[in-house]
N, C-alpha and C. Protein backbone atom coordinates (compact mmCIF):
# COMPACT_ATOMS: atom_id res chain seq x y z
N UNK A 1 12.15 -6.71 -0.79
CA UNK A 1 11.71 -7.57 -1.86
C UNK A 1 11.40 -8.96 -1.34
N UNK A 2 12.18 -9.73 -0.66
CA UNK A 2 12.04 -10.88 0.26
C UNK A 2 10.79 -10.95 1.20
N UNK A 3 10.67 -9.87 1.33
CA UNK A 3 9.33 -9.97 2.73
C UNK A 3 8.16 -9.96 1.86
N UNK A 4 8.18 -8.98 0.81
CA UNK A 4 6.83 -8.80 -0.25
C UNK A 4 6.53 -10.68 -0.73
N UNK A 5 7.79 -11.26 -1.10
CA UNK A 5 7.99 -12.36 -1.30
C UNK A 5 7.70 -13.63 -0.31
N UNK A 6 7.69 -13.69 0.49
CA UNK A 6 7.60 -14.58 1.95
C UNK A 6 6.23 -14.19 2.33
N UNK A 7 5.77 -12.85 2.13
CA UNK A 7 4.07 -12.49 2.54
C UNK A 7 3.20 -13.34 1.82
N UNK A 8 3.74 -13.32 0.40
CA UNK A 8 2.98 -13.80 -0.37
C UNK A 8 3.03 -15.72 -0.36
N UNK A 9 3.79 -15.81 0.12
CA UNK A 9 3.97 -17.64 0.06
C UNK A 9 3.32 -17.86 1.44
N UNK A 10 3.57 -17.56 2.11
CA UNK A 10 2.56 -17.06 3.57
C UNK A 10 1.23 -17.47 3.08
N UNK A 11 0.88 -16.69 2.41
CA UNK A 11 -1.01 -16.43 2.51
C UNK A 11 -1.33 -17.70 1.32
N UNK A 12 -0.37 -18.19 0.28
CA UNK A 12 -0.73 -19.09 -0.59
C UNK A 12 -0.61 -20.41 -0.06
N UNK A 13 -0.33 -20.27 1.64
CA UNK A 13 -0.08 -21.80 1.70
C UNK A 13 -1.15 -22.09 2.40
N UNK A 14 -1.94 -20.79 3.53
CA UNK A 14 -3.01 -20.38 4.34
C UNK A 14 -3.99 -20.95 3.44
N UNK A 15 -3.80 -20.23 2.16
CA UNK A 15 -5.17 -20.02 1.35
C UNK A 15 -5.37 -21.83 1.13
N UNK A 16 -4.51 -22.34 0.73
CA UNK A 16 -4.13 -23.67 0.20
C UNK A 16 -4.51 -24.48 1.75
N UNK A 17 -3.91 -24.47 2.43
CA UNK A 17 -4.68 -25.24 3.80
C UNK A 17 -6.33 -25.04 4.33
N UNK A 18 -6.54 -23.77 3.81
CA UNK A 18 -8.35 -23.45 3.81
C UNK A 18 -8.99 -23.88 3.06
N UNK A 19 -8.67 -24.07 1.66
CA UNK A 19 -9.20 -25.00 1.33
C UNK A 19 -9.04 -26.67 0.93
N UNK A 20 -8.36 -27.05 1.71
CA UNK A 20 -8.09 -28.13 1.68
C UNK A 20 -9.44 -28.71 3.28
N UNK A 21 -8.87 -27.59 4.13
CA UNK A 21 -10.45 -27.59 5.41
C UNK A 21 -11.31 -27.72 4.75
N UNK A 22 -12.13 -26.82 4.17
CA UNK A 22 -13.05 -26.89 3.75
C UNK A 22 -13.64 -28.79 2.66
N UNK A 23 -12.75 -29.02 2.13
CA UNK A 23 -12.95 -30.11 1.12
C UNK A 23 -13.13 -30.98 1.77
N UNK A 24 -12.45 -31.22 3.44
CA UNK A 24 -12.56 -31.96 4.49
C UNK A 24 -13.73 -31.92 5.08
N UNK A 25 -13.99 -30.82 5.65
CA UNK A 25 -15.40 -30.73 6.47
C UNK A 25 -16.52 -30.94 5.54
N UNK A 26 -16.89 -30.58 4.22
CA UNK A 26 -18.25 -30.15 3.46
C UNK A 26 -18.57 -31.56 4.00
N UNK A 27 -18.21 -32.79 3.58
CA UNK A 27 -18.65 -34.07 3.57
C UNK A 27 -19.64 -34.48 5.25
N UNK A 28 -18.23 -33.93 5.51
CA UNK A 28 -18.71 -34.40 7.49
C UNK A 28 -19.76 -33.53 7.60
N UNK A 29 -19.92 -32.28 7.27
CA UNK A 29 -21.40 -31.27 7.95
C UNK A 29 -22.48 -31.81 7.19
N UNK A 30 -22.32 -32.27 5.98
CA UNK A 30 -23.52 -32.72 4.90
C UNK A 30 -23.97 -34.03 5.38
N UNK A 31 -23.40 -35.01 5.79
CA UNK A 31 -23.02 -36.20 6.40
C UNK A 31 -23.56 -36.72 7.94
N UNK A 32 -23.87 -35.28 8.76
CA UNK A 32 -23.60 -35.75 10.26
C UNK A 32 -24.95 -36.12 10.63
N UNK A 33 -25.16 -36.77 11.30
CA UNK A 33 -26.16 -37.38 12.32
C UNK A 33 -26.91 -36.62 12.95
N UNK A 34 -28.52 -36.79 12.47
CA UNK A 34 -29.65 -36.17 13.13
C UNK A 34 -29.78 -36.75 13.92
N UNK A 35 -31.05 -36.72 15.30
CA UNK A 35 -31.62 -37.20 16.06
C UNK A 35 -32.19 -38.37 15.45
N UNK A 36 -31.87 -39.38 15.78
CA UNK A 36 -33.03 -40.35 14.91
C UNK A 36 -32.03 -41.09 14.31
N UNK A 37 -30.80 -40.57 13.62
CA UNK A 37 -30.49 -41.07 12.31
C UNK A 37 -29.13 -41.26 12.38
N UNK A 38 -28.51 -42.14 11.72
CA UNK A 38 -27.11 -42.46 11.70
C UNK A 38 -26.11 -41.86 11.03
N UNK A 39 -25.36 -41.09 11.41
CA UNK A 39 -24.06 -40.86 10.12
C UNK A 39 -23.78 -42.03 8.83
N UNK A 40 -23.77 -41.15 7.96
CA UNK A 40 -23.39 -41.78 7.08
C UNK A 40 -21.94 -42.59 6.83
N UNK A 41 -21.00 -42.00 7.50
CA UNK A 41 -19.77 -42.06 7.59
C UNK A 41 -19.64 -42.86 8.86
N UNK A 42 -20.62 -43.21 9.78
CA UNK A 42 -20.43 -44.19 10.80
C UNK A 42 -20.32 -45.24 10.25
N UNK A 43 -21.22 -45.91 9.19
CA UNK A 43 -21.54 -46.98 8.69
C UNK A 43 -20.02 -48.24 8.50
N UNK A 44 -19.15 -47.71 8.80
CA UNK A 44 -17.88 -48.37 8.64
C UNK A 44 -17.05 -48.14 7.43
N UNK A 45 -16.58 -49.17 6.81
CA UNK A 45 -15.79 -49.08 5.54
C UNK A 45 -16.48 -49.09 3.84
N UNK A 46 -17.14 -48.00 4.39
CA UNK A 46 -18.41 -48.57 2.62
C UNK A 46 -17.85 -47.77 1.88
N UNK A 47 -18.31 -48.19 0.46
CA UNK A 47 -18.09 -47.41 -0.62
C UNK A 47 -17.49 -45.76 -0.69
N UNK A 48 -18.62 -45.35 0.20
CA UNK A 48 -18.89 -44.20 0.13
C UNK A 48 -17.80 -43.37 0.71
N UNK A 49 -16.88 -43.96 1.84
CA UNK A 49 -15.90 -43.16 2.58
C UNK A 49 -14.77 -43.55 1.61
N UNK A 50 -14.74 -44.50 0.45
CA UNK A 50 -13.71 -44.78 0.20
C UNK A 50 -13.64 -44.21 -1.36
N UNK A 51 -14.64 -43.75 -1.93
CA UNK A 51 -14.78 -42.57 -2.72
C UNK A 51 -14.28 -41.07 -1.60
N UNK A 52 -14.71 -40.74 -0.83
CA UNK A 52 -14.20 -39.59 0.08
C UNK A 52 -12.93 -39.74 -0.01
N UNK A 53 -12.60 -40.63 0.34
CA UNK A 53 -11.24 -40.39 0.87
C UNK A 53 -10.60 -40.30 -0.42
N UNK A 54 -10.59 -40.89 -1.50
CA UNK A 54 -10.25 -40.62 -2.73
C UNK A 54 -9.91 -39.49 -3.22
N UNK A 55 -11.49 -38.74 -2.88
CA UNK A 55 -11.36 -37.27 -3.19
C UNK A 55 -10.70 -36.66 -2.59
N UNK A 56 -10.79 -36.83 -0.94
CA UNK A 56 -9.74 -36.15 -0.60
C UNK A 56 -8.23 -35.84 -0.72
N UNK A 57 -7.81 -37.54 -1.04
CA UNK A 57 -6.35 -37.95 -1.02
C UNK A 57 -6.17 -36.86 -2.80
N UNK A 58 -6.82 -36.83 -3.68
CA UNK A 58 -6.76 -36.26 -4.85
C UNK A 58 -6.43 -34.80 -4.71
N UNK A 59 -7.46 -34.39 -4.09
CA UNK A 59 -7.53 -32.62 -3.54
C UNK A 59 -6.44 -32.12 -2.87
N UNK A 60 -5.98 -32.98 -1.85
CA UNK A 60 -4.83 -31.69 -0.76
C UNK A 60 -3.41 -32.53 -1.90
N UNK A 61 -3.18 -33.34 -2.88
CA UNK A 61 -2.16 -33.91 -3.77
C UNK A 61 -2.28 -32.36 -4.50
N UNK A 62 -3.53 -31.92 -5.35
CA UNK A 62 -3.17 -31.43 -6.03
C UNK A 62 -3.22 -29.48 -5.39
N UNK A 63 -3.59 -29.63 -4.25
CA UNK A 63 -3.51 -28.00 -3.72
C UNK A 63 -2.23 -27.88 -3.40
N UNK A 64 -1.48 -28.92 -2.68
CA UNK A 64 -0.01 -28.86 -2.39
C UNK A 64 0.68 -28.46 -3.27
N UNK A 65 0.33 -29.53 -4.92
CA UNK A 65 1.19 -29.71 -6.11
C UNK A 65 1.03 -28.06 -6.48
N UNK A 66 -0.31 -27.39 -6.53
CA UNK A 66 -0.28 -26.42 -7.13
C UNK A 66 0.67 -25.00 -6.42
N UNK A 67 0.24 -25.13 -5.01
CA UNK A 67 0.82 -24.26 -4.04
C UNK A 67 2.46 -24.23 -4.50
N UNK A 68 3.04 -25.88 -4.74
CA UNK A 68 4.80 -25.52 -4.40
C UNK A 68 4.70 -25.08 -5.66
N UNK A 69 4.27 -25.33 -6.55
CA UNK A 69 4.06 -24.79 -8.25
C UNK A 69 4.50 -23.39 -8.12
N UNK A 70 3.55 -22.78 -7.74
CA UNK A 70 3.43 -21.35 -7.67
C UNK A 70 4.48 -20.88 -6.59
N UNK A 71 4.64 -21.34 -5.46
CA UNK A 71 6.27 -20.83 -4.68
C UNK A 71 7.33 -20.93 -5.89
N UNK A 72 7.63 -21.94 -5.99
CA UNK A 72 8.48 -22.05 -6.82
C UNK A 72 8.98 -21.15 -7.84
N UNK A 73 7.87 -20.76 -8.85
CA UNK A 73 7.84 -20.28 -10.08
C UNK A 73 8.20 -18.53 -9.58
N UNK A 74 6.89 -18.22 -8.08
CA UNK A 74 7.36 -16.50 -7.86
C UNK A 74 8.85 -16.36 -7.29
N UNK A 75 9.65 -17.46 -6.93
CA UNK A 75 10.96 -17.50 -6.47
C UNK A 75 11.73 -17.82 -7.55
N UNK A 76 11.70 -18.24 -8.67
CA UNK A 76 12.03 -18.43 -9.69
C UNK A 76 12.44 -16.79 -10.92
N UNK A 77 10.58 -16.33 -10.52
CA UNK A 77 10.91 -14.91 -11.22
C UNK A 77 11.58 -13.91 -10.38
N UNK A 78 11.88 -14.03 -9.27
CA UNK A 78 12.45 -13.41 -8.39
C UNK A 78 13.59 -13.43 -8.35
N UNK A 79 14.58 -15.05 -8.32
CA UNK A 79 16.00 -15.05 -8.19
C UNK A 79 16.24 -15.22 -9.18
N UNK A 80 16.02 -15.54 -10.46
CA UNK A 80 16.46 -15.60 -12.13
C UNK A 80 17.21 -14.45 -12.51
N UNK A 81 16.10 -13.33 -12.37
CA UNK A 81 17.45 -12.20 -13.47
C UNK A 81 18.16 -11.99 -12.98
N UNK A 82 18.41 -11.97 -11.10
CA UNK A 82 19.88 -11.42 -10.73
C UNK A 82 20.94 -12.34 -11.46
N UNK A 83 20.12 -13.76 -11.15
CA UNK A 83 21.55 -14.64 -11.27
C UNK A 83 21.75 -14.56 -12.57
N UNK A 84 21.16 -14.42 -13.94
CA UNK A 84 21.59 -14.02 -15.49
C UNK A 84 22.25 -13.12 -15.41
N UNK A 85 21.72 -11.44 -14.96
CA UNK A 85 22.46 -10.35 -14.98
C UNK A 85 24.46 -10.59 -14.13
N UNK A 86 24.41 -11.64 -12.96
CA UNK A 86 25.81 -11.85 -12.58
C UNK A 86 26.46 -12.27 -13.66
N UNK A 87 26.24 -13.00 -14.33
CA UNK A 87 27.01 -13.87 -15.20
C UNK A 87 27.27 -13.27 -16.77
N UNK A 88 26.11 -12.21 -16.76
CA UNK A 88 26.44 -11.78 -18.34
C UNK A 88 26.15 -10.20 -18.43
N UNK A 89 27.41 -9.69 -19.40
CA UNK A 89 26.89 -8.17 -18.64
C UNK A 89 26.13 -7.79 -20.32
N UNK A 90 25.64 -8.48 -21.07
CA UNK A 90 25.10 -8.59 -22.35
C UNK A 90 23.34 -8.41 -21.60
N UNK A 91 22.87 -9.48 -20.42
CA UNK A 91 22.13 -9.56 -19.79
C UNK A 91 21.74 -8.09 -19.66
N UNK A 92 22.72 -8.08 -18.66
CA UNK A 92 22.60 -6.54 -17.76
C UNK A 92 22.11 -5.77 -18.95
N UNK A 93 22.47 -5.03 -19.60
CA UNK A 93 22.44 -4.18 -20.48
C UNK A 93 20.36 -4.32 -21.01
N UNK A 94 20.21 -5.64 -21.25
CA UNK A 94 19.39 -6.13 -22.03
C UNK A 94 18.21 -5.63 -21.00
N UNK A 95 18.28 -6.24 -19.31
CA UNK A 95 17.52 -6.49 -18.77
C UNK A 95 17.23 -4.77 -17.78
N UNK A 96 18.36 -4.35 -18.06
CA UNK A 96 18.47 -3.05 -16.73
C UNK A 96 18.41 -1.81 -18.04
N UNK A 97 18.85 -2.14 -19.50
CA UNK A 97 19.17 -0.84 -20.11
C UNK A 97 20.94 0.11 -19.32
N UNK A 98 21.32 0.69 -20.10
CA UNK A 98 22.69 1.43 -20.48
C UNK A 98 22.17 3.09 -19.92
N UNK A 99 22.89 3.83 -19.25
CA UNK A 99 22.82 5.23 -19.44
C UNK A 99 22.54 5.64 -20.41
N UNK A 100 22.17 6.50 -21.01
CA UNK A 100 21.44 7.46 -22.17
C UNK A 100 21.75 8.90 -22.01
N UNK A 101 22.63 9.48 -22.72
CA UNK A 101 22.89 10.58 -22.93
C UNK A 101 21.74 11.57 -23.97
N UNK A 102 21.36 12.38 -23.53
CA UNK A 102 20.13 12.96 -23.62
C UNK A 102 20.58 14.71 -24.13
N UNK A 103 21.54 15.31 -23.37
CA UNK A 103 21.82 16.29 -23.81
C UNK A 103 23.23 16.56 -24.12
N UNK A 104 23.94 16.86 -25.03
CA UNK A 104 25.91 16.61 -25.26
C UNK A 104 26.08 17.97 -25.57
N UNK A 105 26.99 18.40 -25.02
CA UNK A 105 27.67 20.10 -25.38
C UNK A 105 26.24 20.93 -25.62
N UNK A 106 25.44 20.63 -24.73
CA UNK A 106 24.37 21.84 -24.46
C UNK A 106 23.62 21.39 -25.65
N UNK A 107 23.52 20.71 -26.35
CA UNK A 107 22.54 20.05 -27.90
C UNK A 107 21.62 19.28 -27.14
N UNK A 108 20.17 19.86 -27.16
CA UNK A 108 19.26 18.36 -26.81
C UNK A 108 19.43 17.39 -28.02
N UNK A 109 19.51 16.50 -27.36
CA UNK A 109 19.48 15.11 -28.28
C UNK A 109 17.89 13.95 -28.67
N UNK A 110 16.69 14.96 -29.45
CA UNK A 110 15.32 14.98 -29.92
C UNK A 110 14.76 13.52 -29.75
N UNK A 111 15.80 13.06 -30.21
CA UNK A 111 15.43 11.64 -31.09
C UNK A 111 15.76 10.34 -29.85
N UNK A 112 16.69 10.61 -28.92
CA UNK A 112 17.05 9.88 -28.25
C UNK A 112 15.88 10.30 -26.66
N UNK A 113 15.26 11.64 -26.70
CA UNK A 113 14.89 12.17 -25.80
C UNK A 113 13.00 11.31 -26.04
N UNK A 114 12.75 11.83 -26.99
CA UNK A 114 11.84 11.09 -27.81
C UNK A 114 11.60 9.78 -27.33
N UNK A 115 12.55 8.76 -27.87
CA UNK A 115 12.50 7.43 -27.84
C UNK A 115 12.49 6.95 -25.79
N UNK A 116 12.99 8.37 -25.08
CA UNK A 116 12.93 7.91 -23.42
C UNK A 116 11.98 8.50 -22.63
N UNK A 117 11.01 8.94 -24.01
CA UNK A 117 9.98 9.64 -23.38
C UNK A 117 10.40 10.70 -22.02
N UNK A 118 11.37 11.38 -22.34
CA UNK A 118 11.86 12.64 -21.65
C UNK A 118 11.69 14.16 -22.34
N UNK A 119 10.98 15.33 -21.42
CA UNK A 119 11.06 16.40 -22.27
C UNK A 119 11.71 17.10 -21.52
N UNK A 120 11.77 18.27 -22.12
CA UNK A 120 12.77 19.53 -21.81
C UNK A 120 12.61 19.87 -20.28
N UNK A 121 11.54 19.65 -19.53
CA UNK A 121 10.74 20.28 -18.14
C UNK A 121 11.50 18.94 -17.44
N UNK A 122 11.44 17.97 -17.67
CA UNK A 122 12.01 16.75 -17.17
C UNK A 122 13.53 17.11 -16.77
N UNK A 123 14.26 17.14 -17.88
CA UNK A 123 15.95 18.12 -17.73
C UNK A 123 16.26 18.95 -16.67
N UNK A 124 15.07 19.83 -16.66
CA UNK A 124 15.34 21.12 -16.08
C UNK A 124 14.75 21.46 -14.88
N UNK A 125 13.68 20.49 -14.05
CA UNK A 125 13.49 19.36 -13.20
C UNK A 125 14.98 19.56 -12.42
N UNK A 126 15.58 18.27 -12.78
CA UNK A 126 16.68 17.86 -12.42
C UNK A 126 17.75 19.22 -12.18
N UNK A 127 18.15 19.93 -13.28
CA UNK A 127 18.89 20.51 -13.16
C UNK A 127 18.90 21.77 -11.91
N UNK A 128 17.46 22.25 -11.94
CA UNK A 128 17.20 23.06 -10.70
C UNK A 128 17.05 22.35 -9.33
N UNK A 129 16.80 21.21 -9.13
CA UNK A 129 16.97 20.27 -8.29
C UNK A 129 18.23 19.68 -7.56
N UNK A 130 19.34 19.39 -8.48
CA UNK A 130 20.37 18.99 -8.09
C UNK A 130 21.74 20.20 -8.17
N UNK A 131 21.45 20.96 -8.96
CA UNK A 131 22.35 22.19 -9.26
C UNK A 131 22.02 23.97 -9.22
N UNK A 132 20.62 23.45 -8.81
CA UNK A 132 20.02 25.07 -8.70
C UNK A 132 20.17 26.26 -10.00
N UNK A 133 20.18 25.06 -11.60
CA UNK A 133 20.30 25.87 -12.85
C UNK A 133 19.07 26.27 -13.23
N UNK A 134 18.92 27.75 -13.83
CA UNK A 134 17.46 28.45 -14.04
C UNK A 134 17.60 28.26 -15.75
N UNK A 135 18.59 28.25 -16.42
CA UNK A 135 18.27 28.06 -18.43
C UNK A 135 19.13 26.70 -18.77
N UNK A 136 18.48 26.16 -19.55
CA UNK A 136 18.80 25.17 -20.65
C UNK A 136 19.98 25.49 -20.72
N UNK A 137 20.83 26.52 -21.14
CA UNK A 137 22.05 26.68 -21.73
C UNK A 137 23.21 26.77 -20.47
N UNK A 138 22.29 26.91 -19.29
CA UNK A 138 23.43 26.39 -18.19
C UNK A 138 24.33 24.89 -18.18
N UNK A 139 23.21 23.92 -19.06
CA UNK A 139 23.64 22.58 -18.96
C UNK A 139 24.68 22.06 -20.62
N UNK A 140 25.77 21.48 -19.94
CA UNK A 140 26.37 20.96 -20.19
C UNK A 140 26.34 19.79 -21.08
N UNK A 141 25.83 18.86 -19.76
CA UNK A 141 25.26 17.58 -20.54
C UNK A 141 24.13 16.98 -19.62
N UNK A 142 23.30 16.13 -20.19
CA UNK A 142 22.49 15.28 -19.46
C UNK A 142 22.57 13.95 -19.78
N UNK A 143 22.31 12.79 -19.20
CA UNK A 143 21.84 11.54 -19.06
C UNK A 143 21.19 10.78 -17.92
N UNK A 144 20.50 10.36 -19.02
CA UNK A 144 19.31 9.36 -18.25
C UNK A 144 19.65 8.06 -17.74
N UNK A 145 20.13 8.20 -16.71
CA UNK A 145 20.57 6.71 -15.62
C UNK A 145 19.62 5.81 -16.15
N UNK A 146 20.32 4.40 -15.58
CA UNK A 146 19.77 3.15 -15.15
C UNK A 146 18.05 3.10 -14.51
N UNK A 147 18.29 3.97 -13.45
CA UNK A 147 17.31 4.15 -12.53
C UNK A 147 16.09 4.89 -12.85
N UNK A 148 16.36 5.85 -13.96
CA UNK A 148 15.19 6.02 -14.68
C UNK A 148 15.70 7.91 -13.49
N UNK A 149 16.97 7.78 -12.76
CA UNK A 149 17.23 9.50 -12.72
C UNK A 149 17.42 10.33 -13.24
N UNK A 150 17.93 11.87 -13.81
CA UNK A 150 18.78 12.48 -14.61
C UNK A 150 19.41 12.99 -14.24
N UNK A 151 20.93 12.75 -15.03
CA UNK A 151 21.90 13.24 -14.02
C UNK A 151 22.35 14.57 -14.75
N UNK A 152 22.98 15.52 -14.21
CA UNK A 152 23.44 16.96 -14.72
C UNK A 152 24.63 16.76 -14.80
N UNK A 153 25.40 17.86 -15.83
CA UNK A 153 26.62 18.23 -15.55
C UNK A 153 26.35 19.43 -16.35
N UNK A 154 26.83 20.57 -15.05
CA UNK A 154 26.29 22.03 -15.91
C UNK A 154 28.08 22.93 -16.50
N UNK A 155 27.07 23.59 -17.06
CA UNK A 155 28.65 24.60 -17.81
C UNK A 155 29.48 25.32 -17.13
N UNK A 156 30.93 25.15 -16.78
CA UNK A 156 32.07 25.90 -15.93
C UNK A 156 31.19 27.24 -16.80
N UNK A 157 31.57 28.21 -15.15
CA UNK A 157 31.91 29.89 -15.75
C UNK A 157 30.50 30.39 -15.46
């Protein structure tokens, strides 16, 4: 999660220093000295470099401002819910969801199965997967983890 995270502040600071180049150079290539002819920007302290520089001093203020903006905020959505979920297990619940019992004493449970968008092939999935059960009525109980797994517990006998 950190590296997906660090890749991405990586390339936003790249992206953010390229164009900050670019805002730098356009002036100087538009600017430079033909055969014949003087830079514009040779001319000393005129107007004109001191509008530039304006712009410039304006531009890499606000690519920076925007860049830590955006670090900030994807490190923000990043370390926020752990640190809510430590502190409140009201959080947790809210932000991660509760186990879900799905099937009780061999009863599918319609309404709850329904609402987790789980069907019967989903169950039984699992159950041949983790317990090698071939009927519905092998199972016991089911619930639907945290993780979005299903867990079995099949019938003694």
């Amino acid at each position: 999660m950190f590296d997906d995270l660090f890749a991405l502040i990586t390339l936003l600071i790249g992206v953010s220093f390229a164009i900050m180049l670019v805002v730098l150079l356009i002036p100087v290539v538009r600017d430079r000295a033909r055969p014949g002819h003087k830079a514009k920007f040779d001319h000393g302290n005129s107007l004109h470099d001191k509008r530039f520089t304006a712009i410039v001093s304006v531009t890499v203020f606000f690519v920076l401002d925007a860049s830590v903006l955006v670090i900030a905020t994807l490190i923000g959505i990043d370390i926020a819910p752990s640190l809510v979920k430590q502190r409140s297990e009201t959080a947790t619940k809210l932000l991660e969801g509760v186990p879900l019992v799905i099937v009780d004493d061999g009863e599918l449970l319609r309404e709850r199965m329904t609402k987790a968008r789980v069907d019967v092939e989903d169950i039984m999935t699992a159950a041949r997967k983790n317990h090698g059960l071939e009927r519905l009525e092998q199972v016991k109980s089911a619930v639907l983890e945290r993780n979005g797994g299903i867990s079995i517990v099949p019938r003694q006998g």
